[in-house]
N, C-alpha and C. Protein backbone atom coordinates (compact mmCIF):
# COMPACT_ATOMS: atom_id res chain seq x y z
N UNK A 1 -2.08 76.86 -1.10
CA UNK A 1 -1.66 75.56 -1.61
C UNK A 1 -2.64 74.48 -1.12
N UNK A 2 -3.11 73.73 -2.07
CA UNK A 2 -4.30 72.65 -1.89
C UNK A 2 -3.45 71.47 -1.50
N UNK A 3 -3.45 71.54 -0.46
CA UNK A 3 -2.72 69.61 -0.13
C UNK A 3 -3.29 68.51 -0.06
N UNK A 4 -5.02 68.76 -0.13
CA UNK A 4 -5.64 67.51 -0.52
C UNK A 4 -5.48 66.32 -1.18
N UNK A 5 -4.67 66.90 -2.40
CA UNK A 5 -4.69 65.31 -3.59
C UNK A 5 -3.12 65.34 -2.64
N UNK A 6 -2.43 65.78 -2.26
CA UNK A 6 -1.13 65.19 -1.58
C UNK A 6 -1.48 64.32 -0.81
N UNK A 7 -2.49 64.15 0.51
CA UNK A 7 -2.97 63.85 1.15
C UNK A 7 -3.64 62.64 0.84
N UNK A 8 -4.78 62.74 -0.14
CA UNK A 8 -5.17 61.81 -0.87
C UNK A 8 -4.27 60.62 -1.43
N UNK A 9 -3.46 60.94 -2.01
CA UNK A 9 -2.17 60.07 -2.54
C UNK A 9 -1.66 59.85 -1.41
N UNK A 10 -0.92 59.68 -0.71
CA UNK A 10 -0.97 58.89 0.37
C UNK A 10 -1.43 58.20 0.92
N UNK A 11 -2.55 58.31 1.41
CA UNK A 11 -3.44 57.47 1.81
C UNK A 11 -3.49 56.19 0.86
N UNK A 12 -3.51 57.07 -0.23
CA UNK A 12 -3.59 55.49 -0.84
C UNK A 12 -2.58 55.07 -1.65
N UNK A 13 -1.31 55.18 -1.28
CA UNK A 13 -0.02 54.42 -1.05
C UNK A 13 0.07 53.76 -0.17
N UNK A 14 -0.50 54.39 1.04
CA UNK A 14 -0.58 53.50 2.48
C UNK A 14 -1.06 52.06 2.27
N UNK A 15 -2.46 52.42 1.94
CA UNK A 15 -3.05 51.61 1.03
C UNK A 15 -2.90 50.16 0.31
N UNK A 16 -2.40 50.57 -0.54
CA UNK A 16 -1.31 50.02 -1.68
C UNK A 16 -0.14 48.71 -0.58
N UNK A 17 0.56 49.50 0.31
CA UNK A 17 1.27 49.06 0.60
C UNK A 17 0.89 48.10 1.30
N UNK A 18 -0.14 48.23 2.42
CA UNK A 18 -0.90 46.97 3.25
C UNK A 18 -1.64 46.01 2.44
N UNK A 19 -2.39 46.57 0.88
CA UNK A 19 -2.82 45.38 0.54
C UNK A 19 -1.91 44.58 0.14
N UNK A 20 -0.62 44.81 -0.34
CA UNK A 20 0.31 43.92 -1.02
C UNK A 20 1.14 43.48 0.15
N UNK A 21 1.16 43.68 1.29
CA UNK A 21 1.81 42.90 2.48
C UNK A 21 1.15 41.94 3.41
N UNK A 22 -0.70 42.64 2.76
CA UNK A 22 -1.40 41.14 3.42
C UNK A 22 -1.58 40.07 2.65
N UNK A 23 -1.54 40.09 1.18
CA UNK A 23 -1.33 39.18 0.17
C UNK A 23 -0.35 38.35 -0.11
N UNK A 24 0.85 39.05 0.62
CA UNK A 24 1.97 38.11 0.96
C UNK A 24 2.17 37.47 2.18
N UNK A 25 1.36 37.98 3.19
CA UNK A 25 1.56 37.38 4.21
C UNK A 25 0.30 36.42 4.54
N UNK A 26 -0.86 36.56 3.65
CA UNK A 26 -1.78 35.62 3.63
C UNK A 26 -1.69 34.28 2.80
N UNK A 27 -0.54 34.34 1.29
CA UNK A 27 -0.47 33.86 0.72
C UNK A 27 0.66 32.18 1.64
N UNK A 28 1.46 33.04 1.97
CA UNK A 28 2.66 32.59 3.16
C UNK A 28 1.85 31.70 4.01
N UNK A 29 0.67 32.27 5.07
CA UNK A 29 -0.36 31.55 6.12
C UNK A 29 -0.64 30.18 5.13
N UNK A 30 -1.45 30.64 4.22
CA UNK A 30 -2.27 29.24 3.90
C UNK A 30 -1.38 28.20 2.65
N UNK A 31 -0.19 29.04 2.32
CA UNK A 31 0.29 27.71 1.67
C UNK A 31 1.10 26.69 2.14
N UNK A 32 2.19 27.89 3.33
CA UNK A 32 3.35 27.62 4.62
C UNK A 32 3.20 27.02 5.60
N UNK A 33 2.42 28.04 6.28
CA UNK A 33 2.29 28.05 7.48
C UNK A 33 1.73 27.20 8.29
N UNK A 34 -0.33 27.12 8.13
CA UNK A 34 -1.36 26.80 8.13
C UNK A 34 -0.95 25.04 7.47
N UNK A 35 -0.43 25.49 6.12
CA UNK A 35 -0.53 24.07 5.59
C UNK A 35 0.43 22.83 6.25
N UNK A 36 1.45 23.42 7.20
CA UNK A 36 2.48 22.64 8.33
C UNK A 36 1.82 22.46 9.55
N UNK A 37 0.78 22.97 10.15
CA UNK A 37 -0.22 22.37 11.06
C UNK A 37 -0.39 20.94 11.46
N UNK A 38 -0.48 20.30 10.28
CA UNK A 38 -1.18 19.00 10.43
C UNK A 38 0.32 17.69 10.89
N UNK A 39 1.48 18.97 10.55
CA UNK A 39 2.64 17.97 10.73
C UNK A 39 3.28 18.51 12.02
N UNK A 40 2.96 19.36 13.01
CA UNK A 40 3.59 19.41 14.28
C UNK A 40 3.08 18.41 15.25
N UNK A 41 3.73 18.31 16.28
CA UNK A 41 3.79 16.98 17.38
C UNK A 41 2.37 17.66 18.03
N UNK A 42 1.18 16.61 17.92
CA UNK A 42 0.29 16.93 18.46
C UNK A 42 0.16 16.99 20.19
N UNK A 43 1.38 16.87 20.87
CA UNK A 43 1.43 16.85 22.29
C UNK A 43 1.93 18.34 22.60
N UNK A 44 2.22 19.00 21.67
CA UNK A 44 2.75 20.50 22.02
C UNK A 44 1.80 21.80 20.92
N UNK A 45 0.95 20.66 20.60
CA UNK A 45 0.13 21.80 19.42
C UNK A 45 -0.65 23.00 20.13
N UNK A 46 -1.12 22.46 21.27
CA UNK A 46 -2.07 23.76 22.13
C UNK A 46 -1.66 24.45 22.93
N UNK A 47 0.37 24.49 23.18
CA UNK A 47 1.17 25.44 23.62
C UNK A 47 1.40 26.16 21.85
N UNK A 48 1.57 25.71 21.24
CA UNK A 48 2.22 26.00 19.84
C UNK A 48 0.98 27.58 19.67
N UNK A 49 0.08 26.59 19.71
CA UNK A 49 -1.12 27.96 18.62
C UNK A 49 -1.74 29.37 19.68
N UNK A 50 -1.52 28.37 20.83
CA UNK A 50 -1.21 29.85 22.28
C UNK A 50 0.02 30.54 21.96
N UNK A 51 0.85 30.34 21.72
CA UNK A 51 1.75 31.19 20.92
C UNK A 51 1.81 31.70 19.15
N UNK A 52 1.54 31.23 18.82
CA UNK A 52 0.89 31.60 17.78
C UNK A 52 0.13 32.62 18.16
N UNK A 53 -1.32 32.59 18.41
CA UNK A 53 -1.99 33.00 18.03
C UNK A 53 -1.36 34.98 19.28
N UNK A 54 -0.98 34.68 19.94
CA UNK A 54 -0.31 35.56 20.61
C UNK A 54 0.88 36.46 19.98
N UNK A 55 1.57 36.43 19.18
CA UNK A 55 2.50 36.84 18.17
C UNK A 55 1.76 36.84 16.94
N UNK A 56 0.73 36.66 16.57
CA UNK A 56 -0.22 36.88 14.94
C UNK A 56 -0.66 38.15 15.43
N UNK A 57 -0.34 39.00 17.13
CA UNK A 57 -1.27 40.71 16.09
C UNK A 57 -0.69 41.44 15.69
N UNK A 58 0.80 41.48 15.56
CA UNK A 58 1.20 42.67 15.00
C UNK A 58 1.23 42.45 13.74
N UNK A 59 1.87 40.79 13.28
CA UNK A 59 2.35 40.69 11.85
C UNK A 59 0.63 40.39 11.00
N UNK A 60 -0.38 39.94 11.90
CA UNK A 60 -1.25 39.59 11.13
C UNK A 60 -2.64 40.86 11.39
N UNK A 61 -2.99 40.65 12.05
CA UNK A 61 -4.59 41.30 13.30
C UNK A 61 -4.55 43.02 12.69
N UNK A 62 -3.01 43.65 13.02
CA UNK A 62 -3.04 45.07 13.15
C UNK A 62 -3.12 45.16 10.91
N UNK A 63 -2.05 45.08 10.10
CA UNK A 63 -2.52 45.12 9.33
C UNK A 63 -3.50 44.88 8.46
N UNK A 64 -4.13 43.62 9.08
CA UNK A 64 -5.53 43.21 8.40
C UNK A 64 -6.71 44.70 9.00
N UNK A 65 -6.58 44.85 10.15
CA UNK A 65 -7.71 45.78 10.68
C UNK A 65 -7.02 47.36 9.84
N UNK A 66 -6.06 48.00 9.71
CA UNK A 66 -5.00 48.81 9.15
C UNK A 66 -5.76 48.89 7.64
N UNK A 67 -5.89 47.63 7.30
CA UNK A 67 -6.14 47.64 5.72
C UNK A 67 -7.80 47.87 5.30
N UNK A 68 -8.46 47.61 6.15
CA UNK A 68 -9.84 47.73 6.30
C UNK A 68 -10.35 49.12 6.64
N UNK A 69 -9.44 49.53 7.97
CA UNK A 69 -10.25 51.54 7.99
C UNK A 69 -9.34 52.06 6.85
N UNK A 70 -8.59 51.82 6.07
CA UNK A 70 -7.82 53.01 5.26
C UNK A 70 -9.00 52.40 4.08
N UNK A 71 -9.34 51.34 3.73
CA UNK A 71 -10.28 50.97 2.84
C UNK A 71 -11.71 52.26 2.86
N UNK A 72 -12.29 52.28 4.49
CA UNK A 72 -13.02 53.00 4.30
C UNK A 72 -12.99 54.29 4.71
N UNK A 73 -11.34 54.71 4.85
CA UNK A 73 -10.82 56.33 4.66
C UNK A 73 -10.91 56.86 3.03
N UNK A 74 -10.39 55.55 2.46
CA UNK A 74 -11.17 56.28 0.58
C UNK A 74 -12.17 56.86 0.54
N UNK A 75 -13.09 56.13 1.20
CA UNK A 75 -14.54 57.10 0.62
C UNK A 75 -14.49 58.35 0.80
N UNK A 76 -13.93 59.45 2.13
CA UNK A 76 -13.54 61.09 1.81
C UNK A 76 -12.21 61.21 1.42
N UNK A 77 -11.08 60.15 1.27
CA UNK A 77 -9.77 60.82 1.00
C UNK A 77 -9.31 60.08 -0.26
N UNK A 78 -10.42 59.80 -1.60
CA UNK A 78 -9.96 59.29 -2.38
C UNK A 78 -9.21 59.87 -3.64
N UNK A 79 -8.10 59.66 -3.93
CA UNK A 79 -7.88 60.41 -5.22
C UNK A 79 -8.19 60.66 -6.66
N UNK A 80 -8.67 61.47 -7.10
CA UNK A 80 -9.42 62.28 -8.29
C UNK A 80 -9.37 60.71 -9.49
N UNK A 81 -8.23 59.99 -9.79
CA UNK A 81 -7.90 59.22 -10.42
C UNK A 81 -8.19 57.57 -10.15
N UNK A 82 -8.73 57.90 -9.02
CA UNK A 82 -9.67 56.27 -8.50
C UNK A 82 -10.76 56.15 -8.59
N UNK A 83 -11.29 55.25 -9.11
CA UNK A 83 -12.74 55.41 -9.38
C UNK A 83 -13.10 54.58 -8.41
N UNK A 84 -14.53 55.34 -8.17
CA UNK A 84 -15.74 54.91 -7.21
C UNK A 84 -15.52 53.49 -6.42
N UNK A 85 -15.78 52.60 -7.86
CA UNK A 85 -16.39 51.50 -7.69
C UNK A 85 -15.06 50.70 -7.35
N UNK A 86 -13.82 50.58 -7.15
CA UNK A 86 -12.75 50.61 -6.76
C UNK A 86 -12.59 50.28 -4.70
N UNK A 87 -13.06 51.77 -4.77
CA UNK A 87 -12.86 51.95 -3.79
C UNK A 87 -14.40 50.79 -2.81
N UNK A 88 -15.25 50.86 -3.35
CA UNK A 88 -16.39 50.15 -2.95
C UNK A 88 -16.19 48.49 -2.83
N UNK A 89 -15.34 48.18 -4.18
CA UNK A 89 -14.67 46.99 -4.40
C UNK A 89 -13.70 46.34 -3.43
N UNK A 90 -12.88 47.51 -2.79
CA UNK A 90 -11.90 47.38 -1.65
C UNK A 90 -12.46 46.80 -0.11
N UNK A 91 -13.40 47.78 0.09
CA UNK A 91 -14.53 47.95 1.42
C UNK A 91 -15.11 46.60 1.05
N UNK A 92 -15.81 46.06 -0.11
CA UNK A 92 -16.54 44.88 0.60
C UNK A 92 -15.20 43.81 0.61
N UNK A 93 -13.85 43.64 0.13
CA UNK A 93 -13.14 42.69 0.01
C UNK A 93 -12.52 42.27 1.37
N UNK A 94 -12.40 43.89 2.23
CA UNK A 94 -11.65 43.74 3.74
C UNK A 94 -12.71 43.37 4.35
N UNK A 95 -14.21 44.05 4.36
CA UNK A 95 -15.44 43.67 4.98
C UNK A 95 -15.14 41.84 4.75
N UNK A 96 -15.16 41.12 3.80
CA UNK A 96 -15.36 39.81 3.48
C UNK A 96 -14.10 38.84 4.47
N UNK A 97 -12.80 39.84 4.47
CA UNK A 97 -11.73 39.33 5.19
C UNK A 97 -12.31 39.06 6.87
N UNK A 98 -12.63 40.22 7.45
CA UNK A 98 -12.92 40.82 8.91
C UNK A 98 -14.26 39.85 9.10
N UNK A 99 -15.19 39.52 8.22
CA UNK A 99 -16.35 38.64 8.39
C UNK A 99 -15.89 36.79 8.59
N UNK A 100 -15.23 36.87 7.44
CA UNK A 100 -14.66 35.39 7.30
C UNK A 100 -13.34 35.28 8.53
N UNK A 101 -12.50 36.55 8.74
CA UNK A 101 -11.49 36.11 10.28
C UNK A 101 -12.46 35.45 11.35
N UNK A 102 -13.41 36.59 11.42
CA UNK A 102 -14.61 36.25 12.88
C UNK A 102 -15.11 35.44 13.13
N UNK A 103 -15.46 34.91 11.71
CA UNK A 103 -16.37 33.31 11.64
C UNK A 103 -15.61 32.14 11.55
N UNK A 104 -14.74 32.23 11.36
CA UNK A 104 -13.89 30.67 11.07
C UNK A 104 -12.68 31.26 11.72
N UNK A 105 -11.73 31.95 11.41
CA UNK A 105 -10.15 31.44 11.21
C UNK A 105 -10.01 31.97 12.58
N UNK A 106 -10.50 33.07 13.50
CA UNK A 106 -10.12 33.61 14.52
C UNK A 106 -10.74 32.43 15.57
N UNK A 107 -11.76 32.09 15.60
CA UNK A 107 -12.44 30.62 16.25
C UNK A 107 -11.76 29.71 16.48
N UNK A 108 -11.18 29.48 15.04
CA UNK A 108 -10.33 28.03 15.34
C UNK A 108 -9.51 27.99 15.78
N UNK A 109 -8.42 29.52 15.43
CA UNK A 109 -7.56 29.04 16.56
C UNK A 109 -7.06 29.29 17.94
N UNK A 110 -8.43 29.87 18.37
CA UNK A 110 -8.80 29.75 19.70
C UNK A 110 -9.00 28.43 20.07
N UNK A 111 -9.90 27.63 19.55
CA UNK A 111 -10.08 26.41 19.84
C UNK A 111 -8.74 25.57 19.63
N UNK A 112 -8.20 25.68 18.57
CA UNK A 112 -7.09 24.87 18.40
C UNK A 112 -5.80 25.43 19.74
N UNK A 113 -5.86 26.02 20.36
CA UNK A 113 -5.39 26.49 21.42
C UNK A 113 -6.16 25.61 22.41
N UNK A 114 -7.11 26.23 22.74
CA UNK A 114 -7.80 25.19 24.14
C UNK A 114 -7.79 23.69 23.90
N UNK A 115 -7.99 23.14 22.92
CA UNK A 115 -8.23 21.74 22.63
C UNK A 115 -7.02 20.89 22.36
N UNK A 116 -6.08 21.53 21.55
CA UNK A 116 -5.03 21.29 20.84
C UNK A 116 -5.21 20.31 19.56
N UNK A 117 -4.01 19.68 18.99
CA UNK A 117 -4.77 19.22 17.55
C UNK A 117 -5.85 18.33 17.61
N UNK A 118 -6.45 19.21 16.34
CA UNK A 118 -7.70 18.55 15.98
C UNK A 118 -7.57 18.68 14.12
N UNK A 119 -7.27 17.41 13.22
CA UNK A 119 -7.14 17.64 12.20
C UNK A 119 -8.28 18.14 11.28
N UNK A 120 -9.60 17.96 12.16
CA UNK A 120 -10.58 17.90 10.99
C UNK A 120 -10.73 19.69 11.22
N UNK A 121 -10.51 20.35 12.47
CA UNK A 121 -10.60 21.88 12.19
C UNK A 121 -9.17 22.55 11.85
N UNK A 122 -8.27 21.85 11.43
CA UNK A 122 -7.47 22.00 10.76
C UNK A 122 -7.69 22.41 9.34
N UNK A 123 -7.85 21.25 8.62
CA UNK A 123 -8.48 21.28 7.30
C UNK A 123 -9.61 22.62 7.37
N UNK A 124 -10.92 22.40 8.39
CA UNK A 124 -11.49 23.59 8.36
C UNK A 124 -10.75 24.62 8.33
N UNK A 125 -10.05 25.34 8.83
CA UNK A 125 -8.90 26.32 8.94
C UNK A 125 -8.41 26.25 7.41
N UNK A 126 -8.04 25.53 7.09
CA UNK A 126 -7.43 25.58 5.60
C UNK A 126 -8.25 26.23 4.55
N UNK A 127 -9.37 25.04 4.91
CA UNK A 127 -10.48 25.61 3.08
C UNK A 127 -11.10 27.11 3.48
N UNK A 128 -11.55 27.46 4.91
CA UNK A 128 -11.99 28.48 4.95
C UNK A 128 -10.95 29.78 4.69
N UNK A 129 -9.70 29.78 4.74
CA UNK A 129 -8.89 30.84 4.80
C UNK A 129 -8.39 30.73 3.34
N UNK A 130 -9.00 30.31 2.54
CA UNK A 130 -9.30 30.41 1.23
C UNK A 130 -9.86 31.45 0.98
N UNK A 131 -10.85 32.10 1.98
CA UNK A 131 -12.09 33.03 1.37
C UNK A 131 -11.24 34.59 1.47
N UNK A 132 -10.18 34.33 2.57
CA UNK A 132 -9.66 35.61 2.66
C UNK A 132 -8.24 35.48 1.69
N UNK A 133 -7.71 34.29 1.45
CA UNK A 133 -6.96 34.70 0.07
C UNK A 133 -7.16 35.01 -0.99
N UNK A 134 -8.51 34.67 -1.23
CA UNK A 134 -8.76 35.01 -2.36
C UNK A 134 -9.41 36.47 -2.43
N UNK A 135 -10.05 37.20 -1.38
CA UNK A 135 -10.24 38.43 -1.63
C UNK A 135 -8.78 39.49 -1.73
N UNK A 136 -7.76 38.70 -0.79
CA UNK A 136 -6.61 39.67 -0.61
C UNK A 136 -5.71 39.63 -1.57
N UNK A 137 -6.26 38.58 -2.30
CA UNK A 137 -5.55 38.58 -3.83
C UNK A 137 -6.72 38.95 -4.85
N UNK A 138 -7.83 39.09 -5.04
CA UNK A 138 -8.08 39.69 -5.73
C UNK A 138 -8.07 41.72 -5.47
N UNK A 139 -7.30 42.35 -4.36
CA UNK A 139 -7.55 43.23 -3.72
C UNK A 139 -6.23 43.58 -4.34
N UNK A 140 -4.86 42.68 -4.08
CA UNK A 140 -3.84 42.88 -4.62
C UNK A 140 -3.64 42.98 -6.12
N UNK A 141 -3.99 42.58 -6.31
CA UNK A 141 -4.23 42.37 -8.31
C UNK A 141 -5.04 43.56 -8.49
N UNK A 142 -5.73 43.72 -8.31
CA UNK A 142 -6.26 45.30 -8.36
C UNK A 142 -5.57 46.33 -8.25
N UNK A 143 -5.27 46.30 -6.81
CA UNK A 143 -4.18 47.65 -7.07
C UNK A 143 -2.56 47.90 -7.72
N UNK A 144 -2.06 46.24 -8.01
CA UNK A 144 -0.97 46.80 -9.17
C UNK A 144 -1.82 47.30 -10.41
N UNK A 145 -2.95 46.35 -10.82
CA UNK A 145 -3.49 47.31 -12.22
C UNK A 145 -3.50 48.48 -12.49
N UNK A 146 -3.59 48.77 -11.05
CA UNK A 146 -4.68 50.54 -10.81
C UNK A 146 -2.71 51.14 -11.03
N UNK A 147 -2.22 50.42 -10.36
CA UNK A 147 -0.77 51.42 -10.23
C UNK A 147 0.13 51.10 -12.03
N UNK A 148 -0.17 50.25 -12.47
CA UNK A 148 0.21 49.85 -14.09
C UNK A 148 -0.01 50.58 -14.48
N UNK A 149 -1.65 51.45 -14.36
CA UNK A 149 -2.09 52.10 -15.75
C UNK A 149 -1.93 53.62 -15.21
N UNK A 150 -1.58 53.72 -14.41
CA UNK A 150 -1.02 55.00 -13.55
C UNK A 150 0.48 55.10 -14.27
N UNK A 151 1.02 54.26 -14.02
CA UNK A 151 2.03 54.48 -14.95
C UNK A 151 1.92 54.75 -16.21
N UNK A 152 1.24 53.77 -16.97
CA UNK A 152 1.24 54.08 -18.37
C UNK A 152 0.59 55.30 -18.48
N UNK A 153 -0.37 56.00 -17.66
CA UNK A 153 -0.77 57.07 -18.21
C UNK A 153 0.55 58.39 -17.91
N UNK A 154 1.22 58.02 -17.24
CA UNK A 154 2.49 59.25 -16.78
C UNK A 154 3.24 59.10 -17.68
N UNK A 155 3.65 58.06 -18.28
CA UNK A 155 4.82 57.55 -19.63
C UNK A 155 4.06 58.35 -20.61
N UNK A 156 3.08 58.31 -21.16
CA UNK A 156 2.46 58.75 -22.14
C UNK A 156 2.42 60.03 -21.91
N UNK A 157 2.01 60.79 -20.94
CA UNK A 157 2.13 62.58 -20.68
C UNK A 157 3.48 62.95 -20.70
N UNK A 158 4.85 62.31 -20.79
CA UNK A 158 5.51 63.09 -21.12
C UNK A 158 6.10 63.34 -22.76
């Protein structure tokens, strides 16, 4: 018994499932969250984002990094029905996330921790965490397509 494509499929359900929970939970950061920054009491902001940023690894840190090696576990455990360029598409989108956390959003709010508010790296914080919504939504939109036409092709085989 070949359990590979079992195996395979999984993985990228796993998959599936982290990109559509960082798309909601990124979408949440920069419209919610991030965007209520500028309205907390700036005398408690650099206890605030020390906590913050201390409670962001499980809900944020572990699935973002989670979503990035299963990205580049496709390349040997991809299934027969995913194409290539997909999977390549995925890898540079988490690559773009993990580049743009490092350079801006993980910085700031370190700094916004040591310093406490500062509106203008606020706003920075804002426009830059743009770059990772928009890959984690174009990452998400991808894989309902991929799972749409997965369907439609199973509706049609029977």
């Amino acid at each position: 018994m070949n359990t590979q494509p079992a195996t395979n499929n999984l993985v990228f359900i796993i998959f599936i499932g982290f990109s559509l929970y960082n798309l909601g939970y990124i979408l949440n950061s920069q419209l919610q969250h991030f965007a209520l920054y500028s309205h907390l009491n700036p005398n408690g902001f650099a206890d605030y984002m020390t906590q913050n940023n201390k409670f962001a690894v499980l809900p944020a840190v572990v699935p973002g990094f989670t979503n990035l090696l299963l990205s580049l576990i496709l390349i040997w455990l991809k299934p027969a029905y995913l194409p290539d360029w997909n999977v390549y598409l995925f890898i540079a989108l988490n690559v773009i996330v993990t580049v743009s956390t490092f350079i801006w959003q993980r910085s700031l709010h370190v700094e916004l921790a040591e310093t406490g508010f500062d509106a203008a790296k606020i706003q920075l914080l804002l426009r830059t965490n743009w770059i990772r919504t928009i890959a984690y939504a174009i990452q998400g939109i991808t894989v309902l397509i991929l799972l749409k036409n997965l369907l439609q092709q199973i509706n049609s085989a029977k």
